[in-house]
N, C-alpha and C. Protein backbone atom coordinates (compact mmCIF):
# COMPACT_ATOMS: atom_id res chain seq x y z
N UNK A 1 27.62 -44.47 116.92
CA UNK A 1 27.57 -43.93 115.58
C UNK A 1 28.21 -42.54 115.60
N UNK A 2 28.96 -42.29 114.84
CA UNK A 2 29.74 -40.95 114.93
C UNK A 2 28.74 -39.93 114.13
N UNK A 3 29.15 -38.82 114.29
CA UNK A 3 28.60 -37.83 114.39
C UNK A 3 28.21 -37.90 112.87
N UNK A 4 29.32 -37.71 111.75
CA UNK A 4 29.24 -37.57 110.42
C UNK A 4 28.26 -38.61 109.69
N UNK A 5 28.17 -39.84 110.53
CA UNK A 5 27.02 -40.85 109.85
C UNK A 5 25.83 -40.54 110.17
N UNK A 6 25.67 -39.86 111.30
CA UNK A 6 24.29 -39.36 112.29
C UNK A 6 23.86 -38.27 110.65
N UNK A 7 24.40 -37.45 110.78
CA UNK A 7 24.16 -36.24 109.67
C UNK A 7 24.01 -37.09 108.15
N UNK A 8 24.38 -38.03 107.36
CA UNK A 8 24.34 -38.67 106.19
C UNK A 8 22.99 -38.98 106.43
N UNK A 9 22.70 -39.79 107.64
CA UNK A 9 21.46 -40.37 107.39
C UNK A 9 20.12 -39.51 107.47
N UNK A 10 20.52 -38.15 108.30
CA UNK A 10 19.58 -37.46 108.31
C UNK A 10 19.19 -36.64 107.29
N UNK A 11 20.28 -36.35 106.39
CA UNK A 11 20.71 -36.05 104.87
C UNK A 11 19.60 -36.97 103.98
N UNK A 12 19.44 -37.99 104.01
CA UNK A 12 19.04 -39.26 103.43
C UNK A 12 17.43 -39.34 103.32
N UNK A 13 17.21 -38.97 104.69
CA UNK A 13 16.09 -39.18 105.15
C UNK A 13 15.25 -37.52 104.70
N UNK A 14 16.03 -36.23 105.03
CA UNK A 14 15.13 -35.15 104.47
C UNK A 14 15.13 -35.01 102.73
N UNK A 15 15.98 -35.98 102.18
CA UNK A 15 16.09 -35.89 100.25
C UNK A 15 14.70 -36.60 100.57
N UNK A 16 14.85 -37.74 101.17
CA UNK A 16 13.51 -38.91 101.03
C UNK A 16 11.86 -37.85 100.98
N UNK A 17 12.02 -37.28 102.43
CA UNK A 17 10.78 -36.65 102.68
C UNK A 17 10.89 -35.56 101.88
N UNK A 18 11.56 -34.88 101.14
CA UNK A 18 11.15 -33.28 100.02
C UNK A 18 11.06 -34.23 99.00
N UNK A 19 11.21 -35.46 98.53
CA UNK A 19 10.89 -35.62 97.50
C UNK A 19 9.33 -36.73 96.83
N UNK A 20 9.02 -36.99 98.04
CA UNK A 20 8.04 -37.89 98.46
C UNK A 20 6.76 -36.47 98.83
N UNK A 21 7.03 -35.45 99.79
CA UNK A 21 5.91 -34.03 98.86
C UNK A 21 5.58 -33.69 97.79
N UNK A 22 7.16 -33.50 97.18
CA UNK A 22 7.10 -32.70 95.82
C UNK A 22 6.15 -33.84 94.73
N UNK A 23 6.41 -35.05 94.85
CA UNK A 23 5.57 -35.65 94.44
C UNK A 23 4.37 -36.33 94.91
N UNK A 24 4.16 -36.35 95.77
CA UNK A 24 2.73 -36.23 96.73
C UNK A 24 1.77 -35.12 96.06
N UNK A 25 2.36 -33.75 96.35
CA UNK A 25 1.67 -32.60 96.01
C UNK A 25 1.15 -32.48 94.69
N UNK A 26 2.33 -32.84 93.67
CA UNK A 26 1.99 -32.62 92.36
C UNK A 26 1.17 -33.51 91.80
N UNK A 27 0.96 -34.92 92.25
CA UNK A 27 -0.21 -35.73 92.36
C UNK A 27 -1.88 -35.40 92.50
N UNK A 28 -1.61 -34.60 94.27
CA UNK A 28 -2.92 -34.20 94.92
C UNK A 28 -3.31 -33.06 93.71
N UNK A 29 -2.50 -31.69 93.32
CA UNK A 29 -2.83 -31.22 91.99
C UNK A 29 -3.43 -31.65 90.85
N UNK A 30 -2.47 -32.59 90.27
CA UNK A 30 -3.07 -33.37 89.01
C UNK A 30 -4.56 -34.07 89.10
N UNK A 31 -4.38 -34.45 89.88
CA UNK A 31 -6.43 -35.15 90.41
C UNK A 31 -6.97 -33.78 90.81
N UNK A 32 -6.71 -33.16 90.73
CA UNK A 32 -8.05 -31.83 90.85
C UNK A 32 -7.88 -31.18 92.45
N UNK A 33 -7.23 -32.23 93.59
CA UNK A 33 -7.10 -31.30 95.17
C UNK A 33 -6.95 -29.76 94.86
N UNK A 34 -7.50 -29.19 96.04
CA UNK A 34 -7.27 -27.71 96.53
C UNK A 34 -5.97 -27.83 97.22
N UNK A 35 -4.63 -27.05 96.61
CA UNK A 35 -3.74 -26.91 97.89
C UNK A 35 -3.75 -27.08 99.07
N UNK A 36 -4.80 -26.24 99.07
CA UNK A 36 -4.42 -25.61 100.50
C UNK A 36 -5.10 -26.34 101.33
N UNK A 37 -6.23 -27.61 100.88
CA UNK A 37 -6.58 -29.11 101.61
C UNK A 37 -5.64 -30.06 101.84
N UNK A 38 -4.92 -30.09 100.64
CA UNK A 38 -3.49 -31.14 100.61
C UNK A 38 -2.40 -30.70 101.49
N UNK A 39 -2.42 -29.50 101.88
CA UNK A 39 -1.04 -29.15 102.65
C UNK A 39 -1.01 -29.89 104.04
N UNK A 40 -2.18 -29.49 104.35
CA UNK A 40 -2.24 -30.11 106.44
C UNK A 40 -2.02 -31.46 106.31
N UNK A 41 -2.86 -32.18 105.11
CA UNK A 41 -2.65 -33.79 105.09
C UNK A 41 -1.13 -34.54 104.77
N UNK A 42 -0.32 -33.95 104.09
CA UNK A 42 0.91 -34.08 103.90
C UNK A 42 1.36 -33.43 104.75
N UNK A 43 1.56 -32.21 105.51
CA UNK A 43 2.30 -32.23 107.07
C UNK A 43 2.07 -33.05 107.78
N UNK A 44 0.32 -33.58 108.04
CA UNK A 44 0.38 -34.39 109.00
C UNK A 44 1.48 -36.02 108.62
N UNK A 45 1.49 -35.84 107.74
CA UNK A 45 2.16 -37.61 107.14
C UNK A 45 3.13 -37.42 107.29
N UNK A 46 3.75 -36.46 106.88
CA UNK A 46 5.37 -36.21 107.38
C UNK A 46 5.75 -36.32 108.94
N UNK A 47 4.33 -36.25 109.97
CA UNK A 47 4.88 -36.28 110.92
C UNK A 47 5.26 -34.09 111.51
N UNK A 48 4.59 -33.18 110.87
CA UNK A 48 5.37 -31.85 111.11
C UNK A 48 3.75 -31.79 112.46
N UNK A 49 4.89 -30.68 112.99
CA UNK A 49 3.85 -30.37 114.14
C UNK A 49 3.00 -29.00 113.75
N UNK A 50 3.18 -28.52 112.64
CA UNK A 50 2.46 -27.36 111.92
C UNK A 50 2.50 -26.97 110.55
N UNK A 51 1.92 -26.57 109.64
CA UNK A 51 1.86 -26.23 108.63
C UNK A 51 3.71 -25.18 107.89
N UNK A 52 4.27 -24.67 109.17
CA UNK A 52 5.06 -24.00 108.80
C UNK A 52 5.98 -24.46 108.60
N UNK A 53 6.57 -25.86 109.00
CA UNK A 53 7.55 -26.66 108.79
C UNK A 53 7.56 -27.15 107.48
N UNK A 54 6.28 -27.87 107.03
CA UNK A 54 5.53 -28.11 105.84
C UNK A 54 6.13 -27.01 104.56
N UNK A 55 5.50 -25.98 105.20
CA UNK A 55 5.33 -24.80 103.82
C UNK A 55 7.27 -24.73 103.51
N UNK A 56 8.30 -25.03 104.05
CA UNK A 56 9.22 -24.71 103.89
C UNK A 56 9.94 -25.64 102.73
N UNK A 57 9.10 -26.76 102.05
CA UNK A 57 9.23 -28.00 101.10
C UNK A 57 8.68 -27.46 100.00
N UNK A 58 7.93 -26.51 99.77
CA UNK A 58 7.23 -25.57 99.06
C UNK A 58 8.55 -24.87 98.18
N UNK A 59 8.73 -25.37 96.38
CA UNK A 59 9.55 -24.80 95.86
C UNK A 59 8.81 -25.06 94.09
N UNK A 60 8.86 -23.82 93.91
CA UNK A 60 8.73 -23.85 92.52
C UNK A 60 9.62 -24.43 91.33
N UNK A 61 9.33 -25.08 91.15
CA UNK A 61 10.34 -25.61 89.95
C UNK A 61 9.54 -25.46 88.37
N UNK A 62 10.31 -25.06 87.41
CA UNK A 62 9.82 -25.19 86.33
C UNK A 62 8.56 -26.18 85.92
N UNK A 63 8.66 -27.36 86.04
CA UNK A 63 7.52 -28.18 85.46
C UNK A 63 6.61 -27.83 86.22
N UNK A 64 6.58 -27.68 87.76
CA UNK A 64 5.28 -27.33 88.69
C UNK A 64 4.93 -25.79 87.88
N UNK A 65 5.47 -25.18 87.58
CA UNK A 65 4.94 -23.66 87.84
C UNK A 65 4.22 -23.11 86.90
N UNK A 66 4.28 -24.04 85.60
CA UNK A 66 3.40 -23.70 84.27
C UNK A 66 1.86 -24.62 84.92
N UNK A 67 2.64 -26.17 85.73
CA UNK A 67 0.58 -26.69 85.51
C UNK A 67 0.25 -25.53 86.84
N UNK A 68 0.82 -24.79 87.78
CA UNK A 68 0.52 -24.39 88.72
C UNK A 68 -0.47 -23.22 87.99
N UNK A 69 0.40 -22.53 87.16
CA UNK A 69 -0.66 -21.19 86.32
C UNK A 69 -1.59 -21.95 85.59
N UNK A 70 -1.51 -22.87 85.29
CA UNK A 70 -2.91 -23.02 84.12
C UNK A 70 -4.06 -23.64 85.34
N UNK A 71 -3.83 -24.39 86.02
CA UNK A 71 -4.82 -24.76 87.25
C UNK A 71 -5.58 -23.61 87.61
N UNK A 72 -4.38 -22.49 88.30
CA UNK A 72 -5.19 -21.25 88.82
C UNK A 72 -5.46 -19.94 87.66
N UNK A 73 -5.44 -20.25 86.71
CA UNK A 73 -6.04 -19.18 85.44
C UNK A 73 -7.28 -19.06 85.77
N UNK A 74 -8.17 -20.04 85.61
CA UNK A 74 -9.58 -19.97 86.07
C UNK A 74 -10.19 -18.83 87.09
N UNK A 75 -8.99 -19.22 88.10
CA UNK A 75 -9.82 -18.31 89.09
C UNK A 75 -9.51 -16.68 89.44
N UNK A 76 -8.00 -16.48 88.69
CA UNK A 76 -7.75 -15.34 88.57
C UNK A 76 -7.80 -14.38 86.92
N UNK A 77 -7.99 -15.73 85.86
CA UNK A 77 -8.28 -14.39 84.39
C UNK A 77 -9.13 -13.33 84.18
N UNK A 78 -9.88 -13.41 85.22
CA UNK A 78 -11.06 -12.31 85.18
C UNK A 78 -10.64 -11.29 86.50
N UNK A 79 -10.04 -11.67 87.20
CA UNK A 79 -9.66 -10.52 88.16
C UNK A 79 -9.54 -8.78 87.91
N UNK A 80 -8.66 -8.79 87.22
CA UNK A 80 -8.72 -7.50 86.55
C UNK A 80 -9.17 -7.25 85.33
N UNK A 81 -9.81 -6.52 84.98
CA UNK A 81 -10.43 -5.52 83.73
C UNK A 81 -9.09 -5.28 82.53
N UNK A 82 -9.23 -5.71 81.61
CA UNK A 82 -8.23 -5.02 80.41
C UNK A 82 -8.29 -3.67 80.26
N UNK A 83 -7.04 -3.13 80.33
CA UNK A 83 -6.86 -1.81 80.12
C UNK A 83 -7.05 -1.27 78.88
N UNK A 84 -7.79 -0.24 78.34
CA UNK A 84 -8.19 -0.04 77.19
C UNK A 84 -7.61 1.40 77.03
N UNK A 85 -6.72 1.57 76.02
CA UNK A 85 -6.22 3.02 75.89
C UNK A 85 -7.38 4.20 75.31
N UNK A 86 -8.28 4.67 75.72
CA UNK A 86 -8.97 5.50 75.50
C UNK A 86 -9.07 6.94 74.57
N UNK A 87 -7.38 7.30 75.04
CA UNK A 87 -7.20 8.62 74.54
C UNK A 87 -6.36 8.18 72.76
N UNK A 88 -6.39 7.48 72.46
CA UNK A 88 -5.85 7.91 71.04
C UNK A 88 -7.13 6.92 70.39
């Protein structure tokens, strides 16, 4: 197998696996998962030998990034105090 078919298929095969996360993940989201439970279980399925290989499939895209803020509103709308202008 020459070199250039070696690389197509491996081409083939990493579209397959970022896109089989991206929708894996946004799944484990939509049913209510904690990230950061879903991450090790989808590295491990991919076959990665650590979380850091994993985290590198990790991309915000528009449709993820609005349910991503409304999921985590909950746990950060109260974080900070509203600033209240005092002096006028």
């Amino acid at each position: 197998m020459e070199y250039l078919e070696k690389m197509e298929q491996l081409l083939e095969y990493m579209t397959f696996a970022i896109r089989f996360f991206v929708h894996a993940l946004e799944k484990m989201v939509d049913e209510g998962n904690d990230i950061y439970c879903s991450l090790p279980i989808l590295s491990t399925y991919l076959g990665h030998r650590g979380l850091e290989s994993t985290e590198k499939y990790l991309r915000l895209t528009i449709e993820a990034h609005a349910s991503i803020i409304d999921t985590m509103t909950e746990y950060y709308n109260n974080a900070y105090p509203e600033v209240v202008d005092y002096e006028n």
